[in-house]
Protein backbone atom coordinates (compact mmCIF):
# COMPACT_ATOMS: atom_id res chain seq x y z
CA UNK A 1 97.12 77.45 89.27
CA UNK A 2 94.50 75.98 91.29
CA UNK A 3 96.08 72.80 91.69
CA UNK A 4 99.07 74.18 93.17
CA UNK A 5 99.92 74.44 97.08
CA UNK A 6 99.22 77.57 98.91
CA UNK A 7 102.25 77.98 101.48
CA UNK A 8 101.60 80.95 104.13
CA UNK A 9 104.34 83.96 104.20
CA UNK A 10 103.03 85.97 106.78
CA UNK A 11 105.59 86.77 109.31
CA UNK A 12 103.52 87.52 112.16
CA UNK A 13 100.99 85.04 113.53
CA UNK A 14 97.84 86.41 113.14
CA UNK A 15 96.73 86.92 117.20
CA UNK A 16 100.15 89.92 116.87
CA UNK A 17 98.89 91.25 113.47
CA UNK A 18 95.10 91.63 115.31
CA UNK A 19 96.21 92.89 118.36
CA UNK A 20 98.74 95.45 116.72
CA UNK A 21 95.18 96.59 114.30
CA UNK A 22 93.52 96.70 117.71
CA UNK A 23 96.42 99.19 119.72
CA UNK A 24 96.08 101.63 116.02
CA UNK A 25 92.26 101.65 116.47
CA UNK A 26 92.19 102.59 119.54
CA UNK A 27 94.83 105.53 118.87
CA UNK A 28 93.06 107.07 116.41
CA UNK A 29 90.22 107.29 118.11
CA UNK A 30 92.17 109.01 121.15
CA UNK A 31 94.06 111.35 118.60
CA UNK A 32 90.71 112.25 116.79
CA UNK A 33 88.75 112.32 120.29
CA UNK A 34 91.57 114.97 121.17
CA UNK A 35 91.46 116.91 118.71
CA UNK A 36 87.90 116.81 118.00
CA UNK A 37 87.49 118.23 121.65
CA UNK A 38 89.60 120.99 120.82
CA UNK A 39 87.75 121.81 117.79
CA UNK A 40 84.61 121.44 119.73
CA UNK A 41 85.45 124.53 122.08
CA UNK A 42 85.06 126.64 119.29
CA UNK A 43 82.54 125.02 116.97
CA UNK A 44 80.36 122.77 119.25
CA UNK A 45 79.40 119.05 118.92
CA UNK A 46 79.14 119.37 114.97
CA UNK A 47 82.73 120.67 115.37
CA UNK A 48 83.56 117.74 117.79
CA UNK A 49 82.60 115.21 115.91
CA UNK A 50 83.40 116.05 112.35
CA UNK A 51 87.40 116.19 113.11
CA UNK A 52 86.83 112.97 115.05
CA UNK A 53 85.45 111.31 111.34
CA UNK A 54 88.05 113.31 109.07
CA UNK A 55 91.25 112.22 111.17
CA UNK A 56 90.34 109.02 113.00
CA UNK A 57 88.26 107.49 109.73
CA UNK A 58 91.49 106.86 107.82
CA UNK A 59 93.60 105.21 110.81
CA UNK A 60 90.82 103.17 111.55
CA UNK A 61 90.24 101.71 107.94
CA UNK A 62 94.48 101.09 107.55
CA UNK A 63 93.74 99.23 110.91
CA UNK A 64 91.35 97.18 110.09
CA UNK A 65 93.12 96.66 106.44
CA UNK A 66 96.04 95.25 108.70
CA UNK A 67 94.41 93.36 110.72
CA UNK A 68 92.91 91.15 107.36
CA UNK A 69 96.05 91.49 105.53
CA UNK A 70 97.94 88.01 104.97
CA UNK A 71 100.20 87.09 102.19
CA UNK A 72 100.76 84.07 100.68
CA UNK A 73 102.94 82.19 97.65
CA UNK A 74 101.26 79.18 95.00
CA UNK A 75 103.40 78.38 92.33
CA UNK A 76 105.46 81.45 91.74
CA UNK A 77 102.84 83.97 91.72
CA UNK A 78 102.69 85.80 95.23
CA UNK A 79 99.82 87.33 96.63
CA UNK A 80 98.36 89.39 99.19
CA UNK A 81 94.55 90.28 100.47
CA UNK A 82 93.29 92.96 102.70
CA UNK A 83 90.29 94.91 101.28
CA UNK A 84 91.00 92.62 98.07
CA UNK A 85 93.66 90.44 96.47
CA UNK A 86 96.86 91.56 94.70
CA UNK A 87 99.21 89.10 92.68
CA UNK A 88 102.65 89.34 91.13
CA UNK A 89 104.00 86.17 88.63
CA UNK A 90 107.55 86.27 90.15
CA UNK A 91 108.77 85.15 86.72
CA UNK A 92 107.61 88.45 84.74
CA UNK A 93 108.45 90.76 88.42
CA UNK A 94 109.78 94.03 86.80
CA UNK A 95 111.22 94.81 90.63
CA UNK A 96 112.70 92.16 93.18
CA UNK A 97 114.07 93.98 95.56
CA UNK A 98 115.16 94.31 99.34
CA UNK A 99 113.96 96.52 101.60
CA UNK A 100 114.87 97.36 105.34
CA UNK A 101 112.83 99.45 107.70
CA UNK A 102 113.52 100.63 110.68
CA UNK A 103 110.69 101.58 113.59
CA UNK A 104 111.06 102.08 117.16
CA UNK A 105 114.50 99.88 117.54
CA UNK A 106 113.26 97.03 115.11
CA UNK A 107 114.34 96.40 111.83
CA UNK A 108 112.15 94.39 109.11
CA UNK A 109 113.60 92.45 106.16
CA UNK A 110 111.48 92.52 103.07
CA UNK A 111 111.34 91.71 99.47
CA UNK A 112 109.55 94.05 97.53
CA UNK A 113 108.12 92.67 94.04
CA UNK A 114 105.96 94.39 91.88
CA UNK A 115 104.56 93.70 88.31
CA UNK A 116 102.05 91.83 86.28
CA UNK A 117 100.15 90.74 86.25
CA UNK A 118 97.99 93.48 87.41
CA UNK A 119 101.73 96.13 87.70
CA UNK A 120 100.31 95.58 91.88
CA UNK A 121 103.36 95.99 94.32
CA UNK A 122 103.59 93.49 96.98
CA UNK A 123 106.42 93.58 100.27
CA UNK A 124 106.66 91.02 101.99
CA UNK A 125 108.38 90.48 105.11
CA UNK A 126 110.93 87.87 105.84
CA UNK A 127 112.25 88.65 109.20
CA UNK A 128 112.45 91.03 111.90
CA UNK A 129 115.34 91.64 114.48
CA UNK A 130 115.02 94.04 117.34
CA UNK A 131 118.21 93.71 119.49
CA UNK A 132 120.39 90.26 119.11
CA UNK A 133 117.19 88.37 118.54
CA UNK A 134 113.85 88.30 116.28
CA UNK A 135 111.50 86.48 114.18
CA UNK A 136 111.41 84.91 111.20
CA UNK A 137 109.66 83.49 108.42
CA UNK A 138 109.09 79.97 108.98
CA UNK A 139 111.79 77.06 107.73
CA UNK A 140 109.00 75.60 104.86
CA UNK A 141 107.74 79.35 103.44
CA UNK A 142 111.43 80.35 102.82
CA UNK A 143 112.37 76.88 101.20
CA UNK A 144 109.71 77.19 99.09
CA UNK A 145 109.76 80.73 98.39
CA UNK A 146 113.35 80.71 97.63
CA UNK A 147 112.19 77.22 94.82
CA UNK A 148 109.80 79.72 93.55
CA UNK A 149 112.94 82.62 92.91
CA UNK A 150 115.30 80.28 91.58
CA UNK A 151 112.92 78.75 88.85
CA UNK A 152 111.99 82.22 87.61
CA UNK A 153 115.18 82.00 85.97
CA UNK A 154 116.01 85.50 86.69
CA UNK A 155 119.24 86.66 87.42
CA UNK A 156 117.71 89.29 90.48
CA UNK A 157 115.57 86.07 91.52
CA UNK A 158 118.06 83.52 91.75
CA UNK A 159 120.56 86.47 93.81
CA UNK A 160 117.34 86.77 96.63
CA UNK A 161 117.40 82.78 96.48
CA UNK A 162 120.49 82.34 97.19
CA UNK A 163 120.28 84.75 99.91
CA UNK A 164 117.20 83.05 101.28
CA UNK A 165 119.23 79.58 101.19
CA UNK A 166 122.02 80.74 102.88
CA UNK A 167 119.78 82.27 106.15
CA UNK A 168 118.31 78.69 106.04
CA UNK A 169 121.48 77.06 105.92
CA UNK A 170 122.67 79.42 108.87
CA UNK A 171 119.49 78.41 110.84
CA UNK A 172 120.53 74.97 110.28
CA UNK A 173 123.82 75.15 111.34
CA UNK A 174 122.26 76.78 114.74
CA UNK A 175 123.57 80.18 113.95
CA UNK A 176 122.59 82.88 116.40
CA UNK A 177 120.32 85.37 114.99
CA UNK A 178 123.49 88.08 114.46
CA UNK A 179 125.21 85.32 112.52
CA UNK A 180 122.48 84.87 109.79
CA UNK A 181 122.55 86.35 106.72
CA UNK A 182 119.01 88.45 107.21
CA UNK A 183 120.02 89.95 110.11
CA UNK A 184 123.51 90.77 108.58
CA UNK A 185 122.10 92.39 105.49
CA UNK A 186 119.26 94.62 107.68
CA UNK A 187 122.65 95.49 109.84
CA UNK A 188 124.50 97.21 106.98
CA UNK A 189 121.58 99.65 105.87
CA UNK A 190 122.28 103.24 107.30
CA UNK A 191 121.05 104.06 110.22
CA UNK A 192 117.90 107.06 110.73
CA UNK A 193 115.34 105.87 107.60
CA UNK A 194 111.95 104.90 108.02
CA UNK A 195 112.16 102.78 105.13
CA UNK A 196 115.28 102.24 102.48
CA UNK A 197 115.45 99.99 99.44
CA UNK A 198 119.11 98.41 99.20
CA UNK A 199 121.07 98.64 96.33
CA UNK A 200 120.78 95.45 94.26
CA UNK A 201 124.46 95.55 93.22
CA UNK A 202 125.22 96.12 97.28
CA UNK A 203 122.95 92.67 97.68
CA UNK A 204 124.75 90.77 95.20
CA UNK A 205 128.25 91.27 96.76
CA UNK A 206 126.73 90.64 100.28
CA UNK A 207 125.13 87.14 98.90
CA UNK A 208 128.42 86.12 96.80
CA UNK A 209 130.30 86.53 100.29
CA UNK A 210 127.67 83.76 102.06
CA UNK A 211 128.80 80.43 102.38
């Protein structure tokens, strides 16, 4: 596989993903700083500063996880690295699914793989829409990770091509960002979930309806 391109699929550039790392950092310390002084008033600076370690510790290490986390596709294995690397062979994926979250008025399009090699779970994001606009993932990662789907041969692959296709069609075309498929699909999920993985049946009728 070594021979093959590496094409990016982060979503974010990396300045946003380091600066959002940065604003959780700083929270947890706050929260545990708060906390720890109210634990202090009763059990001194021991008191004070083990709460500050047991609840800022973890928010810190997730922050500083995100803030080295990148994903990327070569061949049709996709992978991801944080604290270390994880890889899924699209073509032996025992899930491919889509999944739509929804935090503080933004809504992220992802597709969720997971299998072997390694049975490691990977989501990755493909766009984000907060209002009537967003981002995306670039033109040449979804061309290329939508090739990679297709070639898998599998019938869930080849659906999340063709949906992939049809949102680079619609950016083609010029399509405002309501008009594309991506933001279409992350419209129909219910409303009030953190997180919700769409029915694959409910994807397939949505994609056989795209021009």
């Amino acid at each position: 596989m070594s021979g093959q391109e590496t094409v990016p699929l982060d979503l974010l550039e990396r300045s946003a993903v380091r600066k959002r790392a940065r604003n959780v950092g700083v929270a947890a310390i706050v929260f545990g700083a708060a906390f720890g002084g109210v634990v202090g008033v009763l059990a001194g600076p021991v008191g004070f500063f083990g709460t500050l370690v047991i609840l800022a510790l973890p928010l810190l290490l997730l922050s500083y996880a995100e803030s080295r986390k990148t994903y990327w596709l070569r061949g049709t294995e996709v992978a991801a690295r944080a604290f270390g690397t994880r890889v899924v062979e699209l073509s032996t994926a025992e899930k491919l699914n889509v999944v739509v979250t929804d935090l503080r008025g933004a809504r992220t399009v992802s597709l969720l793989v997971s299998g072997p090699p390694k049975n490691k779970a990977l989501n990755v994001a493909v766009a984000m829409y907060a209002g009537t606009g967003g981002k995306e993932l670039g033109v040449y990662s979804l061309r290329r990770l939508a090739d990679a789907l297709a070639s898998t041969g599998d019938t869930r692959a080849l659906v999340l091509s063709q949906l992939l296709v049809a949102q680079l069609k619609a950016e083609a075309r010029g399509d405002a960002a309501a008009d594309r498929p991506l933001y279409r699909l992350a419209s129909l999920a219910p409303q009030g979930r953190l997180a919700q993985r769409l029915n694959p049946d409910d994807v397939s009728r949505f994609v056989a309806t795209l021009e």
